[in-house]
C-alpha atoms as a PDB file:
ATOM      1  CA  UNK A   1     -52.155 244.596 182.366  1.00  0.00           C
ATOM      2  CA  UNK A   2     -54.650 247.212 180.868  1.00  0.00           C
ATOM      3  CA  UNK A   3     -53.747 248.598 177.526  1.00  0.00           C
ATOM      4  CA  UNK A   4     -54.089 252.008 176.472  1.00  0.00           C
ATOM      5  CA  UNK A   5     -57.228 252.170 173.890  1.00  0.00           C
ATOM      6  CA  UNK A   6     -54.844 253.668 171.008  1.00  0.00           C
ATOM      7  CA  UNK A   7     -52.182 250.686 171.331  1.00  0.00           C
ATOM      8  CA  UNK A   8     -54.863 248.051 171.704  1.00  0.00           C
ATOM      9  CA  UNK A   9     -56.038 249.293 168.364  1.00  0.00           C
ATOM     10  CA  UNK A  10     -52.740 249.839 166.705  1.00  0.00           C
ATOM     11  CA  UNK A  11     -51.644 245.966 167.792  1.00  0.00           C
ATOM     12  CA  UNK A  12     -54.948 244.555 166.521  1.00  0.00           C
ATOM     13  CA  UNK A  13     -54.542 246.583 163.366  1.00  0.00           C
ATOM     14  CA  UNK A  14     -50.912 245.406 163.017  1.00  0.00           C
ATOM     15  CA  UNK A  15     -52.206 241.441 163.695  1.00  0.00           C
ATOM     16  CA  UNK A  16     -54.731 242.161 160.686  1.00  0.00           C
ATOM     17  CA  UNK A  17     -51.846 243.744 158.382  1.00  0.00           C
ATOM     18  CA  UNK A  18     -49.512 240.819 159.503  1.00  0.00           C
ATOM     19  CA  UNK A  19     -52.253 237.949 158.428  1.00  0.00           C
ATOM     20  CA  UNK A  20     -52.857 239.495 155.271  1.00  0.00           C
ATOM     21  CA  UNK A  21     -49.286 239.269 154.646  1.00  0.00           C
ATOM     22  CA  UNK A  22     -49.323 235.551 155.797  1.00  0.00           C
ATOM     23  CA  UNK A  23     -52.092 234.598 153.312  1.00  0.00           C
ATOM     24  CA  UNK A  24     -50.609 236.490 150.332  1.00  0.00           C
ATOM     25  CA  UNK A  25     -47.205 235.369 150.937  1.00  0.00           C
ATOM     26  CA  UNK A  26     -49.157 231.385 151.074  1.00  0.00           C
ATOM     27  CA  UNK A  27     -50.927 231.943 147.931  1.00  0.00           C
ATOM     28  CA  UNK A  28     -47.280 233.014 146.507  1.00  0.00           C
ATOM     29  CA  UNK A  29     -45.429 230.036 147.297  1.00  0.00           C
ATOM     30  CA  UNK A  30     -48.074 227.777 146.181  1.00  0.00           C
ATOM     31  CA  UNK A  31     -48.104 229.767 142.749  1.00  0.00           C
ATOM     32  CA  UNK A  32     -44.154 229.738 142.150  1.00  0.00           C
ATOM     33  CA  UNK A  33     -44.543 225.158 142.793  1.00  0.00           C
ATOM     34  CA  UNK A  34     -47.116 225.441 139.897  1.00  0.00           C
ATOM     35  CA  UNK A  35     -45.300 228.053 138.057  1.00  0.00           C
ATOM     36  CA  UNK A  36     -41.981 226.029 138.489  1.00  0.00           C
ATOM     37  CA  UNK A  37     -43.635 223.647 136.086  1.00  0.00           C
ATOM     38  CA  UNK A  38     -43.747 225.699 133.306  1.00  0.00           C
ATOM     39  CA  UNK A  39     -40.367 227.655 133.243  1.00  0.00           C
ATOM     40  CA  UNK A  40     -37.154 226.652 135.180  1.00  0.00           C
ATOM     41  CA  UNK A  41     -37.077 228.286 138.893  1.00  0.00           C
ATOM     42  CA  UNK A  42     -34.489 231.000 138.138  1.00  0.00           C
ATOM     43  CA  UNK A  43     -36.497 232.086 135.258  1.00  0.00           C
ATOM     44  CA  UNK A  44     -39.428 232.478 138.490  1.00  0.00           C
ATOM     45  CA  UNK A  45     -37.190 234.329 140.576  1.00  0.00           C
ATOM     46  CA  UNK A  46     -36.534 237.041 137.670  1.00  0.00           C
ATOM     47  CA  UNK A  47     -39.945 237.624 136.807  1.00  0.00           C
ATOM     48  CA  UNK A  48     -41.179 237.673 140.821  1.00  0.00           C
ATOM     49  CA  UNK A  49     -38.287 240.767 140.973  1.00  0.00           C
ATOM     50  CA  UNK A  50     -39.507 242.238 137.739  1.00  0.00           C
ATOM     51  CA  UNK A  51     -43.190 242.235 138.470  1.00  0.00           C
ATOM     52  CA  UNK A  52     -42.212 243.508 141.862  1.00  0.00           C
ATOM     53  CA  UNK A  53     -40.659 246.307 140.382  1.00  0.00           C
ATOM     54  CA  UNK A  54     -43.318 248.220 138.680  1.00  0.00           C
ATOM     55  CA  UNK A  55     -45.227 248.067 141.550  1.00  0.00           C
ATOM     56  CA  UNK A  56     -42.962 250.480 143.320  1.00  0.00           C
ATOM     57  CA  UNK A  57     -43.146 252.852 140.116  1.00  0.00           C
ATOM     58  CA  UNK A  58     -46.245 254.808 142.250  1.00  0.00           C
ATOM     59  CA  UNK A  59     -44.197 255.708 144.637  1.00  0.00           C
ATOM     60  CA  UNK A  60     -41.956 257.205 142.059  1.00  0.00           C
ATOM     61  CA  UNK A  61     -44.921 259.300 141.190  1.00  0.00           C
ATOM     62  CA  UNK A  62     -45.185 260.645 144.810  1.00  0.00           C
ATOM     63  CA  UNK A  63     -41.494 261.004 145.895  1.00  0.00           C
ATOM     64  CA  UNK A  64     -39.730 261.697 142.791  1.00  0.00           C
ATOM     65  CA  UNK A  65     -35.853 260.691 142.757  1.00  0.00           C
ATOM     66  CA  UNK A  66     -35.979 261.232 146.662  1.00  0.00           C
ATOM     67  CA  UNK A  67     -35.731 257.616 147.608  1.00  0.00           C
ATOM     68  CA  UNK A  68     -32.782 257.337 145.046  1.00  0.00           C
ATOM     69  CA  UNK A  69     -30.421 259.348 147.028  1.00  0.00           C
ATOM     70  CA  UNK A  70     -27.948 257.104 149.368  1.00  0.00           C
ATOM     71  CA  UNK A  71     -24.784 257.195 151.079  1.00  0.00           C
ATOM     72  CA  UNK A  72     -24.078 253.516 150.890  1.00  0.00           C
ATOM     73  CA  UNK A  73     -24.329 251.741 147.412  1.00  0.00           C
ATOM     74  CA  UNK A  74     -22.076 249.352 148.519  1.00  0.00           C
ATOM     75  CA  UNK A  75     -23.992 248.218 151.189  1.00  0.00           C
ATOM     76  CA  UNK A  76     -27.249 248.338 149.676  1.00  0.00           C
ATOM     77  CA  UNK A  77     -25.748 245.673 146.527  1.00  0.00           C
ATOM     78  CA  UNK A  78     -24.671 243.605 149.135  1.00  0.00           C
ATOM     79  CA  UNK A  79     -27.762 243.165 150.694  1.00  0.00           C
ATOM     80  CA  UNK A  80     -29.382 242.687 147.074  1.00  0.00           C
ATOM     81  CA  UNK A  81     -27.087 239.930 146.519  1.00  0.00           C
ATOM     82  CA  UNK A  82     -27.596 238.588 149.984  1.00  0.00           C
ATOM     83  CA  UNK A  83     -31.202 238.697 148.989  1.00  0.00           C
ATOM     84  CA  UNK A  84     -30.841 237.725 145.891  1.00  0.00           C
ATOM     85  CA  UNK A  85     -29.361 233.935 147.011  1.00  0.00           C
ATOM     86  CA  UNK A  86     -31.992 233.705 149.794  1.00  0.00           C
ATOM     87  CA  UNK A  87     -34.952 234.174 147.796  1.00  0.00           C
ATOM     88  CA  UNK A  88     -33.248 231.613 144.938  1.00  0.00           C
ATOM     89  CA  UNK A  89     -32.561 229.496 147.433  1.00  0.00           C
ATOM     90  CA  UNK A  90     -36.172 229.247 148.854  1.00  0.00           C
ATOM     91  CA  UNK A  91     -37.860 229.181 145.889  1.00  0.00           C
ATOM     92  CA  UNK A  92     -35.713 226.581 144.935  1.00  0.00           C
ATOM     93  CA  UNK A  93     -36.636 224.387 147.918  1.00  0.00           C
ATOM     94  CA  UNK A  94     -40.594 225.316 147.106  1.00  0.00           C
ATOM     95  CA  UNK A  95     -40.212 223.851 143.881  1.00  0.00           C
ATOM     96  CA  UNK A  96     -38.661 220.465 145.015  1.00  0.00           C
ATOM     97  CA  UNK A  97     -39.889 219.737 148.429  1.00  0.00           C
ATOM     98  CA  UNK A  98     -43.000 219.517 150.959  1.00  0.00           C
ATOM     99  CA  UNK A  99     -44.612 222.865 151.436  1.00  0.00           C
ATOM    100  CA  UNK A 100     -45.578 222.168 154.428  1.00  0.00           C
ATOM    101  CA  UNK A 101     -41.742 221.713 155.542  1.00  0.00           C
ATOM    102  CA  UNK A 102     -39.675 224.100 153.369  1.00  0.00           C
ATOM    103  CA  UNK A 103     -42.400 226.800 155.764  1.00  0.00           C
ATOM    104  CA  UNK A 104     -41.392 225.003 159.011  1.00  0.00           C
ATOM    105  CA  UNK A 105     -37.484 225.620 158.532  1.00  0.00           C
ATOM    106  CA  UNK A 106     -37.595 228.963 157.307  1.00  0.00           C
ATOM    107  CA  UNK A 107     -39.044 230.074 160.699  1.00  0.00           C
ATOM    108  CA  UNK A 108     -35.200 229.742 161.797  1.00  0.00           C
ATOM    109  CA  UNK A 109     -34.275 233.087 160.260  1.00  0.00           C
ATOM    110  CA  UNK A 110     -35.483 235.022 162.909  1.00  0.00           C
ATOM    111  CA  UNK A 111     -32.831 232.929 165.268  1.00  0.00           C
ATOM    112  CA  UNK A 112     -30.136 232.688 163.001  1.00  0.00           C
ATOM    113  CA  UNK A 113     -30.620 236.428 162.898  1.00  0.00           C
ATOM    114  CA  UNK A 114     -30.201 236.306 166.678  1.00  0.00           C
ATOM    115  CA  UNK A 115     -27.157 234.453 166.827  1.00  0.00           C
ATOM    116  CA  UNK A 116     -25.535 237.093 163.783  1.00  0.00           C
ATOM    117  CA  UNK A 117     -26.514 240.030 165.818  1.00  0.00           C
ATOM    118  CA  UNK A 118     -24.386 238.674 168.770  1.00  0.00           C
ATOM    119  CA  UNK A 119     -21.082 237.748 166.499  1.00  0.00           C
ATOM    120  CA  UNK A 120     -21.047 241.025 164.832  1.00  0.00           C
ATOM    121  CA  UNK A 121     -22.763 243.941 167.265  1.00  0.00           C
ATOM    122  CA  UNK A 122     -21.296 242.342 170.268  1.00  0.00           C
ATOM    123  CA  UNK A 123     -25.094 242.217 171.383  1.00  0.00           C
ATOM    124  CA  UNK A 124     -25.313 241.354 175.505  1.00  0.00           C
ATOM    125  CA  UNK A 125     -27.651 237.852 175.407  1.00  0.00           C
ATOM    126  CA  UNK A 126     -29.020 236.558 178.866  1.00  0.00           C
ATOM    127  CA  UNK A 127     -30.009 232.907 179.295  1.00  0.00           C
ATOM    128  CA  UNK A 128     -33.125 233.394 178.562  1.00  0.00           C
ATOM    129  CA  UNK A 129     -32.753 234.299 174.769  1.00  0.00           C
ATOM    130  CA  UNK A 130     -29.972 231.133 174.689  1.00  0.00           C
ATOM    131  CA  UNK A 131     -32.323 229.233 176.162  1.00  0.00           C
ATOM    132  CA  UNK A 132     -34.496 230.095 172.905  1.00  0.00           C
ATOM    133  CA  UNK A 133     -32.169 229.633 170.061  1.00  0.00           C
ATOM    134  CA  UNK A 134     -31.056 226.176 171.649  1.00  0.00           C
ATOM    135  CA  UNK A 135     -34.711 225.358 171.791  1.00  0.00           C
ATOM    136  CA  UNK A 136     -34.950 226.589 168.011  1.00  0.00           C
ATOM    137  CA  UNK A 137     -32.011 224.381 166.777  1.00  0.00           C
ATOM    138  CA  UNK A 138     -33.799 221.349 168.420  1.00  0.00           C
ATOM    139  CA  UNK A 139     -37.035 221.979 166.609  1.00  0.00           C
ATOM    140  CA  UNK A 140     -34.944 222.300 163.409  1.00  0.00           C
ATOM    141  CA  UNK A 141     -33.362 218.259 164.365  1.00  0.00           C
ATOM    142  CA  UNK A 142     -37.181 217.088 165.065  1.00  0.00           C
ATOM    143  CA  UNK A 143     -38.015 218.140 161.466  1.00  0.00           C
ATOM    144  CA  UNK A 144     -34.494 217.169 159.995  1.00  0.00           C
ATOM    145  CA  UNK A 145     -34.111 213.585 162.241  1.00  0.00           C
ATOM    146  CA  UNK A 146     -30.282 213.360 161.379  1.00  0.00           C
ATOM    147  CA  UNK A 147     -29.545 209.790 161.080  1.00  0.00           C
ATOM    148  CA  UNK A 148     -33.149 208.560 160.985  1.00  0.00           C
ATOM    149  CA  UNK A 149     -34.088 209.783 157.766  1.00  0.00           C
ATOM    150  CA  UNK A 150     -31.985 211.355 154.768  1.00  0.00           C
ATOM    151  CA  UNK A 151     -32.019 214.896 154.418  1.00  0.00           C
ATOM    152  CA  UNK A 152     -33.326 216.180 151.363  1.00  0.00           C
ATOM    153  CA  UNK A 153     -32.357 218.900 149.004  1.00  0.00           C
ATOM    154  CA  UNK A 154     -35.207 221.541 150.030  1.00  0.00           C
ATOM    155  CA  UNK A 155     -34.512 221.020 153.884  1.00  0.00           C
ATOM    156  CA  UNK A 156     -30.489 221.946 153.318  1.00  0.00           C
ATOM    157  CA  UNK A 157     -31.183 224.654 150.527  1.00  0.00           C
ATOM    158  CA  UNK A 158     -33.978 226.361 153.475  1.00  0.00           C
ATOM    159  CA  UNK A 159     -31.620 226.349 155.927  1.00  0.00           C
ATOM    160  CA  UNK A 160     -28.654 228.115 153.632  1.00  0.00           C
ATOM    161  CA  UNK A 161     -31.257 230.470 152.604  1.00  0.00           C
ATOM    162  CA  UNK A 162     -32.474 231.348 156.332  1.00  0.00           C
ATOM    163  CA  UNK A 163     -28.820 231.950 156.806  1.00  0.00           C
ATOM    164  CA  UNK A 164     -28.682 234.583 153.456  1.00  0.00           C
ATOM    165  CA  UNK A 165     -31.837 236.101 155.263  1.00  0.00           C
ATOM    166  CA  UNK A 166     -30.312 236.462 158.440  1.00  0.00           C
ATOM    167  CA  UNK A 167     -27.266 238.576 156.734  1.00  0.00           C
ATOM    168  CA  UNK A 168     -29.464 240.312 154.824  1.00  0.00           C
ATOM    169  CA  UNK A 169     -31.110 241.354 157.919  1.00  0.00           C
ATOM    170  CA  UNK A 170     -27.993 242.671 159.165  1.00  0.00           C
ATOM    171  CA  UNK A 171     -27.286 244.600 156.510  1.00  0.00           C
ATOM    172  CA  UNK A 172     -30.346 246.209 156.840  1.00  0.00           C
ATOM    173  CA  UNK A 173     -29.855 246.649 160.329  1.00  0.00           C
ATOM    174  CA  UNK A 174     -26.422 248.800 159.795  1.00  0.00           C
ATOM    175  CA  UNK A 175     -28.670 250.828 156.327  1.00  0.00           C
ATOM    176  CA  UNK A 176     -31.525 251.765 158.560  1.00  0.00           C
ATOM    177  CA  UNK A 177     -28.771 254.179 160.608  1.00  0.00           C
ATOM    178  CA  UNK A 178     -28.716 256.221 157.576  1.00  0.00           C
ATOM    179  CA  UNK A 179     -31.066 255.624 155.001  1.00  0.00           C
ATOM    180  CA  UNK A 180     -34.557 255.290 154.544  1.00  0.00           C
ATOM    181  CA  UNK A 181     -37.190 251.997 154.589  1.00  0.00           C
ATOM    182  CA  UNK A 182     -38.171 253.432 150.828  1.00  0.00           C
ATOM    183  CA  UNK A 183     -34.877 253.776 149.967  1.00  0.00           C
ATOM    184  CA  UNK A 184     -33.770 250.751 151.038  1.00  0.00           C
ATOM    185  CA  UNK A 185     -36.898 248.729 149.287  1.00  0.00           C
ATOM    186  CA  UNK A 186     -36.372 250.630 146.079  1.00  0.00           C
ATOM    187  CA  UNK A 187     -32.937 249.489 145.729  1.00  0.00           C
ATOM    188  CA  UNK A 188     -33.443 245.985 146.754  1.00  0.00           C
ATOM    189  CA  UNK A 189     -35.918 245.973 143.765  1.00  0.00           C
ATOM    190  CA  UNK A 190     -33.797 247.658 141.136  1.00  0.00           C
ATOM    191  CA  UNK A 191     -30.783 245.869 142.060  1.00  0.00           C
ATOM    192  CA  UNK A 192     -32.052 242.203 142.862  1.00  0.00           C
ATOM    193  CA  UNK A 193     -33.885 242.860 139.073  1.00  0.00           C
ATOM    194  CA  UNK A 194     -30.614 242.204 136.866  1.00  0.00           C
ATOM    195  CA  UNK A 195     -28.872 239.906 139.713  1.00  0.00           C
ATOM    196  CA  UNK A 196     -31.317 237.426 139.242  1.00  0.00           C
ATOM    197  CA  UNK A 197     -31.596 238.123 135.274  1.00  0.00           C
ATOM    198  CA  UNK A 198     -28.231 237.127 134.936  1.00  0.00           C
ATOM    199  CA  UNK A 199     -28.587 233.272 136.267  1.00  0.00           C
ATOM    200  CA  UNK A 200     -31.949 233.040 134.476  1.00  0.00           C
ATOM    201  CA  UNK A 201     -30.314 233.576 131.375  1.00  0.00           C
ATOM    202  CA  UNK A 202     -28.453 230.318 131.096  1.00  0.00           C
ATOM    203  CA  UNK A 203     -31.702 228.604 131.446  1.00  0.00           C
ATOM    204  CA  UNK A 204     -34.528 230.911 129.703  1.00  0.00           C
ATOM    205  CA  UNK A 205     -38.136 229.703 128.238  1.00  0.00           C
ATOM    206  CA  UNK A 206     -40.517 231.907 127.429  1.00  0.00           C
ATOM    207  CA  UNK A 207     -43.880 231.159 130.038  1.00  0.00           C
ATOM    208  CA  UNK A 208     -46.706 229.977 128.452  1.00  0.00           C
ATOM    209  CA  UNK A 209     -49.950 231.578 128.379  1.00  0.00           C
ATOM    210  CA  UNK A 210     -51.001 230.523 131.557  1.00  0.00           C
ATOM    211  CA  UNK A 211     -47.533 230.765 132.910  1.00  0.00           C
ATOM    212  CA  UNK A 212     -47.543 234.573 132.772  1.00  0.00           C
ATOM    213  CA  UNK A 213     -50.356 234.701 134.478  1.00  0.00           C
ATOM    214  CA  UNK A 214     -48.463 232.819 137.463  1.00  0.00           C
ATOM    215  CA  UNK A 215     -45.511 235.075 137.315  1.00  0.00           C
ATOM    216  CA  UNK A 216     -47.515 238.046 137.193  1.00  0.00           C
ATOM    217  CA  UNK A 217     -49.600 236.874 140.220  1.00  0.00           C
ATOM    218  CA  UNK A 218     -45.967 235.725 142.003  1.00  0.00           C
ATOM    219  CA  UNK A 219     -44.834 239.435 141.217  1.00  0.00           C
ATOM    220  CA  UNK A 220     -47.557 241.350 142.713  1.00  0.00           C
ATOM    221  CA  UNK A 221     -48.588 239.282 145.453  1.00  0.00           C
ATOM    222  CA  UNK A 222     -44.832 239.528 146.927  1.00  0.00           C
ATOM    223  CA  UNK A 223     -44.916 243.237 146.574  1.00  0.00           C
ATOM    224  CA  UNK A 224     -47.870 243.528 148.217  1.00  0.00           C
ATOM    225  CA  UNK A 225     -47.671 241.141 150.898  1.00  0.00           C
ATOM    226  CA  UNK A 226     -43.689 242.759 151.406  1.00  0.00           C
ATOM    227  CA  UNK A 227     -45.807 246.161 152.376  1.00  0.00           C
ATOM    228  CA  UNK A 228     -48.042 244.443 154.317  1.00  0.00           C
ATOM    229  CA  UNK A 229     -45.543 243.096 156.552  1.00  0.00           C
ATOM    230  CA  UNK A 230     -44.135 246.310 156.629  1.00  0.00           C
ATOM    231  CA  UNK A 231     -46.928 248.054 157.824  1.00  0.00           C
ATOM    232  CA  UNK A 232     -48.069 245.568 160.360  1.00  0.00           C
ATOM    233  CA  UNK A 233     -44.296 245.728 162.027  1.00  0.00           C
ATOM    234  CA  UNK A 234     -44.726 249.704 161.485  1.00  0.00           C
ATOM    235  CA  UNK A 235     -48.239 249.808 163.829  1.00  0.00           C
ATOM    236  CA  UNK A 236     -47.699 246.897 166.300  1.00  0.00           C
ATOM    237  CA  UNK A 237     -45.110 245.680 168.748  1.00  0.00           C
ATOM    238  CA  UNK A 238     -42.955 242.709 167.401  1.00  0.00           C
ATOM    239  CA  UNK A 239     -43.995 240.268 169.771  1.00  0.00           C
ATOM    240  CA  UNK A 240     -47.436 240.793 169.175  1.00  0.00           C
ATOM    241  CA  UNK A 241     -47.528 240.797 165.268  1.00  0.00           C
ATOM    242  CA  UNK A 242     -44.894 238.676 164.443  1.00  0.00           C
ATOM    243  CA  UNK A 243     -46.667 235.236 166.259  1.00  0.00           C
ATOM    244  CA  UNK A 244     -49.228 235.865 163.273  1.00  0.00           C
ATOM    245  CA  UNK A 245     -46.531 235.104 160.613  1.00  0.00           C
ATOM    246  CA  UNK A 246     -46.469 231.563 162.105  1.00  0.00           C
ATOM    247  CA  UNK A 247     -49.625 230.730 161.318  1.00  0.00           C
ATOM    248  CA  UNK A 248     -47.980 230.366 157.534  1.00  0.00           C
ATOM    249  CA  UNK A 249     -47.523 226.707 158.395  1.00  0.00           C
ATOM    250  CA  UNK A 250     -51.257 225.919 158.774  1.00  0.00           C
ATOM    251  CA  UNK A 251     -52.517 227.888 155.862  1.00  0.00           C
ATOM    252  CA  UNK A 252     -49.626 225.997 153.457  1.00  0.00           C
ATOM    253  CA  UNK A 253     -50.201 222.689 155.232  1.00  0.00           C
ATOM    254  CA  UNK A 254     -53.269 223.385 153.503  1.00  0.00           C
ATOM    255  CA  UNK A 255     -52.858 224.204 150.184  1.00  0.00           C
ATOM    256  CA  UNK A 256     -49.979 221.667 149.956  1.00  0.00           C
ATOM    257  CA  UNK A 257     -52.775 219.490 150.581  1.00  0.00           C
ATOM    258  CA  UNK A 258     -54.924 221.022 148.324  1.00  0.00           C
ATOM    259  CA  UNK A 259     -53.046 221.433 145.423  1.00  0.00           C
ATOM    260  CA  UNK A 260     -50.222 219.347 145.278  1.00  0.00           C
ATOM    261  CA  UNK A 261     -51.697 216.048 147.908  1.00  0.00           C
ATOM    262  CA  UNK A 262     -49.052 216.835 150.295  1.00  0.00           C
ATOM    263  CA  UNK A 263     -49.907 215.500 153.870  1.00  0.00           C
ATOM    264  CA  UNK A 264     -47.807 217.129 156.369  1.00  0.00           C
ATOM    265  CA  UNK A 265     -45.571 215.398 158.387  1.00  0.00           C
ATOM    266  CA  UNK A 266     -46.250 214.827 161.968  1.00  0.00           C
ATOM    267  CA  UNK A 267     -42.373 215.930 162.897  1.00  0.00           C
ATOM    268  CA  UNK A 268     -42.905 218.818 160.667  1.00  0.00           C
ATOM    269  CA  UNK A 269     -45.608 220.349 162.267  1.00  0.00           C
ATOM    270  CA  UNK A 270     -44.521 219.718 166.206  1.00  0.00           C
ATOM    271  CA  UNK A 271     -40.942 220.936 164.941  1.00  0.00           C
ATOM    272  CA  UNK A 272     -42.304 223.513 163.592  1.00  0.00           C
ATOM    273  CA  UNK A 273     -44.330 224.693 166.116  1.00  0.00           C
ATOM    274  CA  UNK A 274     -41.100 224.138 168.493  1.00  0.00           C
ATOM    275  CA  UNK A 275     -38.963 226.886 166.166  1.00  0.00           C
ATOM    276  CA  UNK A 276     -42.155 229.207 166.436  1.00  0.00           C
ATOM    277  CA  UNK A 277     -42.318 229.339 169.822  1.00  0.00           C
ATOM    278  CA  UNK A 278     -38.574 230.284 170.182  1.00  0.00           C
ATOM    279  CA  UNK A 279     -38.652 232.790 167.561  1.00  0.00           C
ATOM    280  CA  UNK A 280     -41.625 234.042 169.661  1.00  0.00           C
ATOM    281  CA  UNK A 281     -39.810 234.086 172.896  1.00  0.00           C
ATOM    282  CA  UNK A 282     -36.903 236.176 171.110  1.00  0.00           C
ATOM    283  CA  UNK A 283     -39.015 238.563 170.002  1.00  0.00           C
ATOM    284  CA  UNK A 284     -40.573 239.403 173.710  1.00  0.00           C
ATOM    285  CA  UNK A 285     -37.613 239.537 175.148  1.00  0.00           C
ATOM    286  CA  UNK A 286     -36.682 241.849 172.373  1.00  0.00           C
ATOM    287  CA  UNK A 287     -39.587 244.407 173.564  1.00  0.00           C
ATOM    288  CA  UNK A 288     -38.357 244.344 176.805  1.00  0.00           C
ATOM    289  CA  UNK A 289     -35.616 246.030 175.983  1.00  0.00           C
ATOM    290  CA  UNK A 290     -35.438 249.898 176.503  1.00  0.00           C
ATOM    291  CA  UNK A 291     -36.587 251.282 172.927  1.00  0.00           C
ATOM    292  CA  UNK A 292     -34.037 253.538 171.316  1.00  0.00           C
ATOM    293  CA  UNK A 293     -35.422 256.477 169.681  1.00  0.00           C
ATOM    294  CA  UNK A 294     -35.849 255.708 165.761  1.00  0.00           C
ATOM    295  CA  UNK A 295     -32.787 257.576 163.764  1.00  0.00           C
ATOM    296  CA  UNK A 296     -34.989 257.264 160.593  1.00  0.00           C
ATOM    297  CA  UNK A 297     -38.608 258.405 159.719  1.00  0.00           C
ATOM    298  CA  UNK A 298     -39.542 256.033 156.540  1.00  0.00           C
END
């Protein structure tokens, strides 16, 4: 097939978006094991919401209260809270367990997002996409080995939180019909903010010196990297950008390696690489669906 020169571009600019997201959301999970060290992990997930938040004040700058309008602040607190337990959740499971295998698991939100969108939108699957989520599960069991090994902690507190993601996803599905992406991020932001305050209460320390400097970096870096993805999913088709993301489980192989003398696991990677490739498949079958014209200009 020969491309028009415009979407060649815009798919190879959305790959480039979609790996800088990759590396900066890397270099953020590394930073919250290290800054786990210093100050309990609620006390991280806090700060990476607080951080996060002034780097949306810009925007306030440029919009005004715009993005603060919305006809469904119900909705939008559930999917903070949603949010809220995913994100605790994973960086729980980065603080306690193998890089290298919290990444592989959490590449099962895309299919547990799959199998949501079919209980509650009554969504028409073919074979092919079953096919695909079976295929996913069975990469999950080559990582987990039920019955030959114990499963840890991190593995079971990944999956919950892929689950979280997955309804969070759906949330954001039903928001989209009437709200804006900026007014959807801003409230995640302002609302996750005290959620996660609350928790980190009952175990506060003040960071160190060096611990700010962690939190600060876990803040921005998520921020950024959260618009990068957004971007790259803006300017390219799904099923060309989103094979990118995968590519998370090399580059924190590598720093697990690195930094904390993790080797990965040979049933981590191939299990890994098994999910990958069914999230992949989901997400061409997804373009070759007749594309609905967009109800919302972000």
């Amino acid at each position: 097939m020969i491309f028009a020169k415009h979407n060649l571009s815009e798919n190879i600019t959305g790959m480039i978006w979609m790996l800088a997201a990759v590396l900066l959301f890397s270099a953020m999970h590394a930073m919250i094991r290290i800054a786990s060290h210093d100050v309990d992990i609620l006390v991280v997930v806090f700060f990476r919401n607080f951080f996060g938040m002034f780097v949306l004040v810009p925007l306030l700058f440029k919009h005004g209260l715009t993005p603060l309008k919305t006809k469904r602040p119900g909705m939008l607190l559930w999917r903070a809270i949603l949010n809220s337990g995913a994100m605790t959740l994973y960086f729980t499971a980065l603080a306690v367990a193998p890089l290298a295998d919290v990444t592989a698991l959490s590449f099962l939100g895309p299919i547990f997002a799959t199998v949501l969108a079919i209980l509650m939108f009554k969504e028409q699957v073919g074979y092919h996409r079953w096919f695909a989520i079976i295929i996913g599960f069975i990469g999950a069991l080559i990582i987990l080995r039920p019955g030959m090994v114990e499963i840890d902690t991190g593995s079971i507190l990944v999956i919950i939180a892929s689950v979280l993601w997955a309804g969070a996803l759906m949330v954001i599905k039903l928001l989209s019909r009437t709200e804006s992406s900026l007014t959807i991020t801003f409230y995640m932001t302002i609302m996750m903010t005290p959620l996660t305050l609350i928790p980190a209460l009952f175990v506060w320390s003040w960071p160190s010196a060096e611990g700010w400097l962690w939190l600060l970096g876990i803040g921005l870096l998520g921020t950024i990297a959260q618009y990068a993805m957004t971007e790259s999913l803006r300017l390219g088709d799904t099923h060309v950008v989103m094979p990118m993301d995968y590519t998370r489980l090399i580059w924190l192989a590598i720093l697990g390696w690195l930094l904390f003398a993790e080797e990965p696991d040979f049933y981590t990677i191939i299990g890994g690489i098994v999910i990958a490739f069914s999230a992949s498949y989901i997400a061409w079958r997804e373009s070759r669906k007749p594309k609905k014209t967009a109800e919302i200009q972000a």
